[in-house]
Protein backbone atom coordinates (compact mmCIF):
# COMPACT_ATOMS: atom_id res chain seq x y z
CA UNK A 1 -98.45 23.14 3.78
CA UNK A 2 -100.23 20.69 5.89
CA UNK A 3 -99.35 17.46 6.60
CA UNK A 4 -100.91 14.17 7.50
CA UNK A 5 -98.53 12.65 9.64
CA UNK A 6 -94.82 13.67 11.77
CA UNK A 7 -93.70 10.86 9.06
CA UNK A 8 -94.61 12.89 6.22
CA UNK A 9 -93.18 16.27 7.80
CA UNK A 10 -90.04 14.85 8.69
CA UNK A 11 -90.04 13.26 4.88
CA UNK A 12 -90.11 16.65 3.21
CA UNK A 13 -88.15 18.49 6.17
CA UNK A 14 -84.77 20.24 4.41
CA UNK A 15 -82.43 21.80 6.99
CA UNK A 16 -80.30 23.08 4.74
CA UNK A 17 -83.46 26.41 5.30
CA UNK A 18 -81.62 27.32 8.30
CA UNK A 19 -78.00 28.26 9.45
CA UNK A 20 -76.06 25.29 10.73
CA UNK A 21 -73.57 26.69 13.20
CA UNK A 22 -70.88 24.03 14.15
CA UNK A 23 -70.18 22.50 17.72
CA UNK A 24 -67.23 22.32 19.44
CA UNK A 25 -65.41 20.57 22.21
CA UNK A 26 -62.11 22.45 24.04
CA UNK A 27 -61.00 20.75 27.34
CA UNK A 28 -59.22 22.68 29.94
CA UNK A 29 -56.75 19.36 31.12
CA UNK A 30 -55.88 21.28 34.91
CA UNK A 31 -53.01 19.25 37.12
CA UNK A 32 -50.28 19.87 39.51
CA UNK A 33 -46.52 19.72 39.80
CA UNK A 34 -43.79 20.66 37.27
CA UNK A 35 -42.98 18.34 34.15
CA UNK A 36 -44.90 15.39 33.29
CA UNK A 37 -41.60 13.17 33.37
CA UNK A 38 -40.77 14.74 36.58
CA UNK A 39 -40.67 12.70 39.96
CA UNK A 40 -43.90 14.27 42.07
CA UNK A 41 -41.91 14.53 44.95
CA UNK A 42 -38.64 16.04 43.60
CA UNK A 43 -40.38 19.19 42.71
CA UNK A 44 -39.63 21.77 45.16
CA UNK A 45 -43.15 23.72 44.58
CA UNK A 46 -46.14 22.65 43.29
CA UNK A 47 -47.77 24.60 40.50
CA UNK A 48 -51.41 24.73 38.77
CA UNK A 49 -50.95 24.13 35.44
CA UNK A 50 -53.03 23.92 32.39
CA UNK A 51 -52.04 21.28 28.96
CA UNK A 52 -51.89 23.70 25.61
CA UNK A 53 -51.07 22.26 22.26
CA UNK A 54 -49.86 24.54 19.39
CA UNK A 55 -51.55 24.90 16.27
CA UNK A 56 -50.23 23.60 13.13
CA UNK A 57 -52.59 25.18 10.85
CA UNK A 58 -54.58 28.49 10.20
CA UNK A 59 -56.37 29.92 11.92
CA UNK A 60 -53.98 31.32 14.02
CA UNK A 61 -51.45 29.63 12.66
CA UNK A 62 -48.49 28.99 15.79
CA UNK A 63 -50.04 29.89 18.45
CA UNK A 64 -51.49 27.91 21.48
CA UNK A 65 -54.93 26.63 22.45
CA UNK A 66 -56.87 23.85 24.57
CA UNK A 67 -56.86 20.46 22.83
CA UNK A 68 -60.30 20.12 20.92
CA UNK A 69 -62.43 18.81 18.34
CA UNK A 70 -65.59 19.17 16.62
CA UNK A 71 -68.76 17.19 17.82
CA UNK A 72 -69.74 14.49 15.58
CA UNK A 73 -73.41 14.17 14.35
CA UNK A 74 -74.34 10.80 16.42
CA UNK A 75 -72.27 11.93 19.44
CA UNK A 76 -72.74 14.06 22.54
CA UNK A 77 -70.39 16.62 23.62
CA UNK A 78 -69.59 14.82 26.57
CA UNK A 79 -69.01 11.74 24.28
CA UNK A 80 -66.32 14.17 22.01
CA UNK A 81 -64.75 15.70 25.11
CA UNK A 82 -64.09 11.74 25.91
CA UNK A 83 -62.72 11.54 22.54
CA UNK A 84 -60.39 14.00 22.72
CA UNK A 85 -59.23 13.25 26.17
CA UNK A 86 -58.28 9.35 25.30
CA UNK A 87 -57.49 10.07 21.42
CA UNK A 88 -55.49 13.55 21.86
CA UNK A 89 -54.53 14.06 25.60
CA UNK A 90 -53.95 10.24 26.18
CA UNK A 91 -55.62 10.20 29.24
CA UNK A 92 -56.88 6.95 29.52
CA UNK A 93 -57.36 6.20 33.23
CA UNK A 94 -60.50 7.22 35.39
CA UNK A 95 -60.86 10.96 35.68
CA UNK A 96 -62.77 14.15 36.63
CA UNK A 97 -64.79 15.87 33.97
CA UNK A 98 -67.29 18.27 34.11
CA UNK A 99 -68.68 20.58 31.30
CA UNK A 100 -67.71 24.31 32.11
CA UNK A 101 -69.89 26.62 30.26
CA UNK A 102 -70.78 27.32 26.54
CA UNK A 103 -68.92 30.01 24.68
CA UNK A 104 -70.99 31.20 22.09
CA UNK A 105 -69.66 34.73 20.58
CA UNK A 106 -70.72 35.21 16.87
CA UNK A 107 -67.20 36.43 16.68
CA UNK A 108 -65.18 33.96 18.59
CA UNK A 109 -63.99 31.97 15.49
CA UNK A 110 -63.14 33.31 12.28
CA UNK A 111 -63.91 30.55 10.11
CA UNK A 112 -67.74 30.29 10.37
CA UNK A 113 -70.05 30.09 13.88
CA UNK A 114 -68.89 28.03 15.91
CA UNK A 115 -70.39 26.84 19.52
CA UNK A 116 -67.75 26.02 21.77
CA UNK A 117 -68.66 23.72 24.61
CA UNK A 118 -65.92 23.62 27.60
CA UNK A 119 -64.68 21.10 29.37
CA UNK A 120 -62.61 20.97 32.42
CA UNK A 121 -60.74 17.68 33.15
CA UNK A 122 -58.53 17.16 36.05
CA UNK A 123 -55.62 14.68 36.25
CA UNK A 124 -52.34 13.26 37.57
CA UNK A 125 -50.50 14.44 34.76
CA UNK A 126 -47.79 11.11 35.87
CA UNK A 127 -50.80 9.13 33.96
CA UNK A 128 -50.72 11.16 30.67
CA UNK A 129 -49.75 10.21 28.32
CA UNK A 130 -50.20 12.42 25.38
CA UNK A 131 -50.52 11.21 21.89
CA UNK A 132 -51.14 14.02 19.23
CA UNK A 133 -49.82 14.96 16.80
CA UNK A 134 -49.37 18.72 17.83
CA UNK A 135 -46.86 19.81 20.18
CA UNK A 136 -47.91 19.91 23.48
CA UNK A 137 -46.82 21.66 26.63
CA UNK A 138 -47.66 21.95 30.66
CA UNK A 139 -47.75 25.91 31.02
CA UNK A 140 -48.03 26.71 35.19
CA UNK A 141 -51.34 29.26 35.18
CA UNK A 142 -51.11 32.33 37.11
CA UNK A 143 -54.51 34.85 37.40
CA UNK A 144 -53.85 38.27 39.22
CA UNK A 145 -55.83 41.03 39.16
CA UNK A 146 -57.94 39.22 36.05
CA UNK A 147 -54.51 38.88 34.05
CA UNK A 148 -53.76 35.93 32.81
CA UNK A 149 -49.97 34.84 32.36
CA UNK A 150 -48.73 31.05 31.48
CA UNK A 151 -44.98 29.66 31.97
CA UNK A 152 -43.93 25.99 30.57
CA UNK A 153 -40.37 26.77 31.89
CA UNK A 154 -39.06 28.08 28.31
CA UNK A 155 -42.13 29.39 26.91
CA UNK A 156 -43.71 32.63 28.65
CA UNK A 157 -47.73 33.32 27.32
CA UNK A 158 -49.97 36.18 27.77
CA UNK A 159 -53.29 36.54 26.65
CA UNK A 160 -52.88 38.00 23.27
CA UNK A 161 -50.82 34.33 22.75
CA UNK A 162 -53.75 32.02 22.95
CA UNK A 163 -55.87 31.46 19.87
CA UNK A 164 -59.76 32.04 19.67
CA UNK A 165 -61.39 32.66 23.04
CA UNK A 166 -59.27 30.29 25.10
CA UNK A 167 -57.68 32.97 27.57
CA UNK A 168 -61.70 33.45 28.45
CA UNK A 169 -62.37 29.17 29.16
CA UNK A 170 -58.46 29.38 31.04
CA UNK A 171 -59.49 32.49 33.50
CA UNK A 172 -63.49 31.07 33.91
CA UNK A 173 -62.13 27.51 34.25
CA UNK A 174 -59.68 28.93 37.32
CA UNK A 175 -62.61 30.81 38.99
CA UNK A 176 -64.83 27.71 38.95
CA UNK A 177 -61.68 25.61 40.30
CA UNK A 178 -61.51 28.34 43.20
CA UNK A 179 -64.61 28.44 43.99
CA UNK A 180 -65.05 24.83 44.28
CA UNK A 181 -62.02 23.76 46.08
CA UNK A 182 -63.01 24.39 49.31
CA UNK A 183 -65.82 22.47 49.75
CA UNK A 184 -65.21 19.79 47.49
CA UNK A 185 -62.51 16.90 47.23
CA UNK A 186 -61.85 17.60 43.61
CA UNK A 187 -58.37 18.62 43.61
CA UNK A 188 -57.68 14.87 45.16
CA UNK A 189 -58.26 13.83 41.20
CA UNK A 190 -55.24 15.55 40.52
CA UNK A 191 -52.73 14.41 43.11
CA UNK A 192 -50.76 11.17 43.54
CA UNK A 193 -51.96 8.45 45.61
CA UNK A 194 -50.00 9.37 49.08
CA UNK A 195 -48.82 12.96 49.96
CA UNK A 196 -47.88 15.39 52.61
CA UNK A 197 -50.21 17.91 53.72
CA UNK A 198 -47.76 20.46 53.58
CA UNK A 199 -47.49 19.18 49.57
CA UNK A 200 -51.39 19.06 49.63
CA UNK A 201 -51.10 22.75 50.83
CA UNK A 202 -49.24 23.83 48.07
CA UNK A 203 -51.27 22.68 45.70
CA UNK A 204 -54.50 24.56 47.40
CA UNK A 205 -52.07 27.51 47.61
CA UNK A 206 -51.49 27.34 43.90
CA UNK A 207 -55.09 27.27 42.70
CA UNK A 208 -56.38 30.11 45.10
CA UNK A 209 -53.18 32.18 44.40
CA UNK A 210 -52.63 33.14 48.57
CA UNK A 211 -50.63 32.09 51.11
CA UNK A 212 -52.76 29.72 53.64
CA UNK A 213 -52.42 29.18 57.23
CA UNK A 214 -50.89 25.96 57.92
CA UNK A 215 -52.83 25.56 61.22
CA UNK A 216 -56.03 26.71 59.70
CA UNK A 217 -55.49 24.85 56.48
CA UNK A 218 -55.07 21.37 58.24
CA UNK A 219 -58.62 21.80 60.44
CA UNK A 220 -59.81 22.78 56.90
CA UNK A 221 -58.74 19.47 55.40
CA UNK A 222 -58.85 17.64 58.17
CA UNK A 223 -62.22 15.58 57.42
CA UNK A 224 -61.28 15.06 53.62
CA UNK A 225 -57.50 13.26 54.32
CA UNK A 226 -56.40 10.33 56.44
CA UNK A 227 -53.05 9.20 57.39
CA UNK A 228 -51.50 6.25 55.36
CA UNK A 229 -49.33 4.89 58.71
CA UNK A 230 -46.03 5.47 56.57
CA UNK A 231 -43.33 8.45 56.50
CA UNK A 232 -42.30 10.15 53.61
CA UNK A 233 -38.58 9.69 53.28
CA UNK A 234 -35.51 9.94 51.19
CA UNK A 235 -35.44 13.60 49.84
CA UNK A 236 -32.51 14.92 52.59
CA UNK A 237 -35.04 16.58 55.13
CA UNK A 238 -37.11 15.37 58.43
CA UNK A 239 -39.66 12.59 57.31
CA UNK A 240 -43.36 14.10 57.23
CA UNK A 241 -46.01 11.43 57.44
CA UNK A 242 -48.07 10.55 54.29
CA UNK A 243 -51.96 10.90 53.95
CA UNK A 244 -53.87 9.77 51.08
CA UNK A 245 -58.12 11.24 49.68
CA UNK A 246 -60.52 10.13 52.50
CA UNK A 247 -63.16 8.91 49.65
C-alpha cells in the first residue's frame, strides 16, 4: 500500500503486527563496609558488597534479585534506573551510575521476553536509605575462580539462589568494577568523606579479591588522594592521618 505522506503511514501504522518484548531496568547498588547502620570506622574489614531485595511474588517466588522495574513508555532506561534508585533503593543524594550491558536471552525470564538493561550504581551505603517494600539486604560479594558466593552475615547465597539472570549482571558487574578501578577514581563514590589509606586499601583489596602491597599501593594512589591535615583517632590504636578524593 502506498502512501502519500509519513502522516498518513504513521495514521494507519498498527504495532500490535509485531512482537513487543518488554524492557527492563535491574541496578547492581555496589558499596563498602559492613551494615548500613554500622559506624564506617568501627568495622574491622571492609567488604564489597552488593544491595539484593527478596521477591514477594512469582516468579521465583523467595528468592533474591537486584532491585528493578520495567521501563515506562515516555521514559528512558536511564530515566527508570533513576526511578528505581530514588523510589526503591532510597538513594537520593548525588551518585555514580553507569549502564552495564544489555542482557537479552530469549530464555532469561519466564514470563514473556524480556530485555534487561543493567545498571551499576555506586554509593555510601551511610546515605541509603532504602524504602521498598521488599526486604532488603547488604550481601558482601565474593568471585573466585568465576564462582559467585554472597554473605549478609545470616544469609549465605550461591548462584542457584538468585532469580532470573542476576548471578550473570553480579559476576559482569564485578569484572567491569576490576577492571576499572585502577585507573579511575570511581570507588571514591563509594567511600566516606575522610579515610585512611590503609582503610582505602581494603576496600581496593576487596574489589580485586588479592592482597596489595602497601608500599606499591600508596605510589598507586598517590595522585588520586590528598591529606585532610587531621588524625584519625578514638578507636584504641596509633592515630593514622586522614585523606579525602583528590577531585
Amino acid at each position: 500500500m502506498k502512501y502519500k505522506n509519513e502522516a498518513e503511514f504513521l495514521a494507519a501504522y498498527n504495532p500490535a503486527e509485531f512482537d513487543r518484548p518488554s524492557v527492563s531496568v535491574d541496578i547492581l547498588i555496589f558499596s563498602v563496609s559492613s551494615d548500613a547502620g554500622e559506624n564506617w570506622r568501627r568495622a574491622n574489614k571492609k567488604k564489597f558488597s552488593v544491595l539484593l531485595v527478596q521477591r514477594t511474588q512469582y516468579p521465583y517466588l523467595g528468592k533474591w534479585n537486584l532491585p528493578g522495574g520495567f521501563v515506562g513508555m515516555t521514559e528512558t532506561s536511564v530515566d527508570a534506573a533513576h526511578r528505581v534508585l530514588e523510589g526503591e533503593a532510597g538513594v537520593a543524594d548525588k551518585f555514580y551510575l553507569e549502564q552495564l550491558y544489555t542482557f537479552d536471552n530469549p530464555s532469561r525470564d519466564p514470563r514473556t521476553r524480556i530485555f534487561s538493561i543493567a545498571h551499576m550504581a555506586l554509593v555510601d551505603k551511610s546515605k541509603l536509605n532504602y524504602t521498598g517494600a521488599r526486604t532488603a539486604k547488604w550481601f558482601d560479594v565474593n568471585l573466585d575462580d568465576d564462582k559467585l558466593t554472597l554473605d549478609s552475615g545470616d544469609i549465605k547465597l550461591t548462584e542457584k539462589d538468585l532469580a532470573f539472570d542476576h548471578a550473570e549482571i553480579i559476576k559482569m558487574g564485578i569484572a567491569r568494577m576490576r577492571g576499572k578501578i585502577e585507573w579511575t577514581d570511581i570507588v571514591f563514590d563509594m567511600m566516606p568523606p575522610s579515610f585512611t589509606l590503609g582503610e582505602l586499601q581494603q576496600v581496593y583489596e576487596a574489589i580485586l579479591g588479592k592482597k596489595l602491597f602497601a608500599a606499591a599501593f600508596r605510589r598507586t594512589i598517590a595522585g588520586k588522594v590528598v591529606a585532610t591535615g587531621k588524625m584519625q583517632t578514638g578507636l584504641g590504636h596509633r592515630p593514622s592521618a586522614l585523606y579525602k578524593a583528590k577531585k
